[in-house]
Protein backbone atom coordinates (compact mmCIF):
# COMPACT_ATOMS: atom_id res chain seq x y z
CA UNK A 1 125.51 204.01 118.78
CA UNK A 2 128.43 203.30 121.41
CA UNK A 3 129.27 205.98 124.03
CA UNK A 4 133.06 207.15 123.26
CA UNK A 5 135.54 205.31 126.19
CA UNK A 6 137.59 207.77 128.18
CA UNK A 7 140.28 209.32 126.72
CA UNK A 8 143.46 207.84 127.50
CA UNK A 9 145.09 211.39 128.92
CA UNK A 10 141.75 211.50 131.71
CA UNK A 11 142.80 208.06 132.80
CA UNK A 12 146.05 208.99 133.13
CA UNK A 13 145.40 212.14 135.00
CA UNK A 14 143.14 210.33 137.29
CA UNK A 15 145.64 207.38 138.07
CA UNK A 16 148.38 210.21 138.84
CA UNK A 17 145.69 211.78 140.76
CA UNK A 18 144.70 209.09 143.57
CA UNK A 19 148.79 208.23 143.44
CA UNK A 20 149.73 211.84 144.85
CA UNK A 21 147.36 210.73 147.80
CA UNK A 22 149.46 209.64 150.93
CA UNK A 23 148.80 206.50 151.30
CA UNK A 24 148.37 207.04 154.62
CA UNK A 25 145.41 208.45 153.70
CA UNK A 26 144.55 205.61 151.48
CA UNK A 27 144.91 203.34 154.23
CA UNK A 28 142.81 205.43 156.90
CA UNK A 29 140.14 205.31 154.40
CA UNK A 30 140.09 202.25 153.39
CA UNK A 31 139.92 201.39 157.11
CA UNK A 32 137.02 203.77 157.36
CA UNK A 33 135.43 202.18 154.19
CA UNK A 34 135.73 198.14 156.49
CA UNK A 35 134.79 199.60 160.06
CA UNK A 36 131.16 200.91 157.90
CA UNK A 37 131.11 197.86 156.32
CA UNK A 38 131.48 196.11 159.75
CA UNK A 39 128.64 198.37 161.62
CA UNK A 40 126.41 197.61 159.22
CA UNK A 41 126.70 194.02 159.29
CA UNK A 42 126.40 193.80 162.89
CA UNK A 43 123.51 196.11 163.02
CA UNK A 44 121.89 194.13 160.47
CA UNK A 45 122.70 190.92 162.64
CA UNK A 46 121.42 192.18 166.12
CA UNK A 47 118.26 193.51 164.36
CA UNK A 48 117.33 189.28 163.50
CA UNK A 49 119.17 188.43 166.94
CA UNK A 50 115.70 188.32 168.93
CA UNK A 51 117.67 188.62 172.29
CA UNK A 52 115.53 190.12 175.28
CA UNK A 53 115.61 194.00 175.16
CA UNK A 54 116.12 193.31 178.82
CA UNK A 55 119.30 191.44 178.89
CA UNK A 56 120.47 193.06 175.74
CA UNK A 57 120.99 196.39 177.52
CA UNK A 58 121.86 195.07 181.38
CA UNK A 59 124.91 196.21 182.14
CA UNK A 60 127.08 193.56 183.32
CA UNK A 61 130.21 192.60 185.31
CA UNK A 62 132.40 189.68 184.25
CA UNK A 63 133.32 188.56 187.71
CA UNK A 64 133.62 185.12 189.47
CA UNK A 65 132.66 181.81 188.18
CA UNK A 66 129.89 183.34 185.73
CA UNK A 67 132.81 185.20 184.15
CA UNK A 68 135.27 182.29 184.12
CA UNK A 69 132.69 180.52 182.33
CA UNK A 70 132.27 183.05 179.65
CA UNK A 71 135.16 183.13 179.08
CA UNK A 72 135.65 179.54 178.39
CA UNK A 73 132.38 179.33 176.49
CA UNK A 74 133.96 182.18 173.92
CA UNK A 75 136.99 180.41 173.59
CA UNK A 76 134.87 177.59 172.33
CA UNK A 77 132.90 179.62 169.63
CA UNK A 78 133.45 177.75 166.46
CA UNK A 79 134.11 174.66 167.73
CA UNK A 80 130.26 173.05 167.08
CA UNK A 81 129.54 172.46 170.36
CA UNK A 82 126.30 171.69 171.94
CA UNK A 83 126.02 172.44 175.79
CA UNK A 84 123.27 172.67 178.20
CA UNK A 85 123.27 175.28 181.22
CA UNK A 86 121.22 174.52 184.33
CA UNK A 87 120.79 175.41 187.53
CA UNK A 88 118.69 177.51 190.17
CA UNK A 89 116.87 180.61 188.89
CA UNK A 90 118.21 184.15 189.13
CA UNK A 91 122.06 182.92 188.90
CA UNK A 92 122.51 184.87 185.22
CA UNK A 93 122.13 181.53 182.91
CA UNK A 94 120.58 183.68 180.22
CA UNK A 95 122.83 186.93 180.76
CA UNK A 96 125.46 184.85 180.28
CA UNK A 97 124.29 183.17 177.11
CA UNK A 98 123.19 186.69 175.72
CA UNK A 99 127.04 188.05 176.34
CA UNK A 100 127.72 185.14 174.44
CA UNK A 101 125.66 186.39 171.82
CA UNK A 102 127.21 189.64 172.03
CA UNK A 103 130.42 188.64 171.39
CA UNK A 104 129.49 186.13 168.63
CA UNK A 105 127.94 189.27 167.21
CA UNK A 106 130.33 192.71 167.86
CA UNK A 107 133.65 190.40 167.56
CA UNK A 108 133.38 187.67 165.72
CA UNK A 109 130.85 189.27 163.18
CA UNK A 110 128.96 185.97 163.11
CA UNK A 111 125.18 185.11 163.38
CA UNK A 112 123.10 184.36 166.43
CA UNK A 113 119.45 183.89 167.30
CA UNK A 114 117.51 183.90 170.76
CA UNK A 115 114.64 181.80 171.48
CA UNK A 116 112.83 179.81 174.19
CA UNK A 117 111.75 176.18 174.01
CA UNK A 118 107.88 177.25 173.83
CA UNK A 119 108.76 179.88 171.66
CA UNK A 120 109.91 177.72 168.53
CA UNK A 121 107.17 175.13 169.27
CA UNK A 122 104.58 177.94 168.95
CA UNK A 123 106.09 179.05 166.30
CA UNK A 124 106.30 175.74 164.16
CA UNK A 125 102.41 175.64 165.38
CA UNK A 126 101.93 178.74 163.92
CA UNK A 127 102.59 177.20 160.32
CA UNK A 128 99.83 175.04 160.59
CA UNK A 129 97.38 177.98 159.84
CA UNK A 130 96.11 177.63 156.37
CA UNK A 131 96.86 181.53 156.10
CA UNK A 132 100.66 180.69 157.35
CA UNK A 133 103.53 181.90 154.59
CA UNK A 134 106.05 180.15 156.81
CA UNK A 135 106.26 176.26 156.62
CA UNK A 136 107.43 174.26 159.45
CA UNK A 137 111.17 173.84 157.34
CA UNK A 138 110.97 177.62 157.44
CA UNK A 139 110.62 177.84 161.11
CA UNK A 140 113.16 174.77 161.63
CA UNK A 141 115.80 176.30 159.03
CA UNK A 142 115.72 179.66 160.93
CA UNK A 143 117.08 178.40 163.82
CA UNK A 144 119.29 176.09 162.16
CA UNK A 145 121.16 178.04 160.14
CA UNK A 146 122.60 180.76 162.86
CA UNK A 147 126.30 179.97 164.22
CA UNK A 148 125.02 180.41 167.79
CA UNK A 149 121.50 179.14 168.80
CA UNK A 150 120.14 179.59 172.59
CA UNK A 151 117.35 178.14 173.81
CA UNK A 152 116.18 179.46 176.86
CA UNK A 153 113.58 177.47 179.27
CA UNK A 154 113.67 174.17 177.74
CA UNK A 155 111.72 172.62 180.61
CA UNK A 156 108.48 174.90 180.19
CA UNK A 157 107.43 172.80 177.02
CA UNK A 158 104.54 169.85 176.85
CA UNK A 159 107.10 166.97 176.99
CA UNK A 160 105.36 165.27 173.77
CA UNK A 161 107.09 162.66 171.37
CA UNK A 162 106.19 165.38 168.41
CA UNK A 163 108.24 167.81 170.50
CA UNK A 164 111.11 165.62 171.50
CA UNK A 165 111.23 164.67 168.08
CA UNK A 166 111.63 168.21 166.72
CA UNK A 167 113.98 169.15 169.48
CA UNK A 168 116.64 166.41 168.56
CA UNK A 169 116.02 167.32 164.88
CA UNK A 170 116.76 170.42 165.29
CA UNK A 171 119.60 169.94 167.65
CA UNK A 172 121.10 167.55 165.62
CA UNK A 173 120.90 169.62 162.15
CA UNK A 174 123.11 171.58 164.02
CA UNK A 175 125.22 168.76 165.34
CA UNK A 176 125.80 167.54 161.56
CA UNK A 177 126.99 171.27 160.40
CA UNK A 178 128.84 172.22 163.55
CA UNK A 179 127.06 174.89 164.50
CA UNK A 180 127.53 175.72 168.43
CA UNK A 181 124.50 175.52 170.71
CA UNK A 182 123.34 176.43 174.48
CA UNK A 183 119.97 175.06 175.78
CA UNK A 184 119.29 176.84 179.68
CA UNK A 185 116.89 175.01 181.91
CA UNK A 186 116.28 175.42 185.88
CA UNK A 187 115.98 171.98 186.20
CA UNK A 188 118.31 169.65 188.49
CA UNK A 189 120.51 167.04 186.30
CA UNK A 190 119.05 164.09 186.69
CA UNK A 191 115.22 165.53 185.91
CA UNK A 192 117.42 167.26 182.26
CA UNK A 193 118.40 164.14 181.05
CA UNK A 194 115.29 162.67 181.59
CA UNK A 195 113.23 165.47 179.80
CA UNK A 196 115.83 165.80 176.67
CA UNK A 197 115.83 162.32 176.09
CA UNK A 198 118.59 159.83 175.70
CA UNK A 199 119.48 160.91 171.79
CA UNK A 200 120.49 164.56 172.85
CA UNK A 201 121.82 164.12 175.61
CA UNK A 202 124.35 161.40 173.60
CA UNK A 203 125.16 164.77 171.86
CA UNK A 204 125.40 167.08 174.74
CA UNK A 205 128.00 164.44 176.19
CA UNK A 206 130.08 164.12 173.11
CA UNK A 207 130.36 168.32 171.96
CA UNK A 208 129.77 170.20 175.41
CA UNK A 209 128.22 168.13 178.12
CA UNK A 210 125.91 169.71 180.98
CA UNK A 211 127.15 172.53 182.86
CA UNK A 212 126.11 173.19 186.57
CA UNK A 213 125.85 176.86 187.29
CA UNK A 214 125.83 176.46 190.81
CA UNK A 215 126.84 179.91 191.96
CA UNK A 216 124.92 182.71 194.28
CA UNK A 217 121.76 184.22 192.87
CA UNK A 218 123.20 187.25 190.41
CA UNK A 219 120.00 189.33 190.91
């Protein structure tokens, strides 16, 4: 048996109904309706964001050559590019690349995901337990597939082939679907290229390049 439609006098009162609404009113609740819509889909991106609780609530000033340097980094968002930040410790390499986050994030409503070198090795290691639901692809995909990837403390790995190997495969996953990446490291230039390897450095050079941060200590 087949539930009786509306009558056609309801439907009429009801279209007559939302038409005596101002559609001023309309419109400030339909805007009402996206701005939830957008909360909730940055909340839900921060919350898979793994930045450090530290950085993620420093309040910071966009001055000097760290700012200028944000600045041109955001400008850049989009564009696929791969870039390496290095320099002495304490100079706000990280901060930087988590404002970078933030704005990838609260503006541009876009994915991003935080990790350190050792971090991502242990956690591809971790998949090696016979108890382990994730498999290695898992672990590689989940970095992949953010638009923003940092990787903080590149140097403070083993320096194996298996983890050069993975590096460039996952750097260059991203490469191949233009996904923008920043790798941080304190060490000088010429030790970098050495310890990244000639392969992803070739990519560094041709999307981003290395990037001295060679100002004062920001601590």
């Amino acid at each position: 048996m087949t539930t009786p439609s509306e009558p056609l006098e309801a439907i009429l009162t009801r279209m007559q109904a939302t038409a005596a609404i101002p559609s001023t009113e309309r419109d400030a609740a339909r805007a009402a309706a996206i701005a939830k819509q957008r909360h909730a889909a940055i909340t839900d991106l921060k919350i898979a964001w793994d930045a450090p609780s530290r950085h993620e609530k420093a309040k910071v000033v966009k001055d000097g050559p760290w700012g200028r340097l944000l600045d041109a980094l955001i400008k850049r968002l989009g564009e696929g590019f791969t870039v390496v930040l290095f320099g002495m410790n304490g100079n706000g390499k990280t901060q930087l690349a988590v404002e970078l986050m933030r704005h990838q994030v609260e503006q541009r409503v876009k994915s991003a995901r935080f990790t350190t070198s050792m971090g991502f090795f242990m956690q591809v290691k971790a998949t090696y337990r016979q108890d382990s639901k994730m498999s290695e692809e898992d672990v590689v995909t989940l970095h992949s597939k953010p638009s923003l990837l940092v990787v903080d403390e590149t140097e403070k790995r083993s320096d194996s082939q298996w983890e050069n190997n993975l590096l460039f495969h996952l750097g260059n996953l991203r490469y191949n679907d233009g996904k923008d990446t920043v790798l941080i490291s304190n060490l000088e230039r010429e030790e970098l290229t050495a310890h990244l390897g000639r392969s992803l450095v070739s990519r560094l050079n041709e999307t981003g390049g290395m990037i001295h941060c060679d100002w004062p200590s920001r601590r």
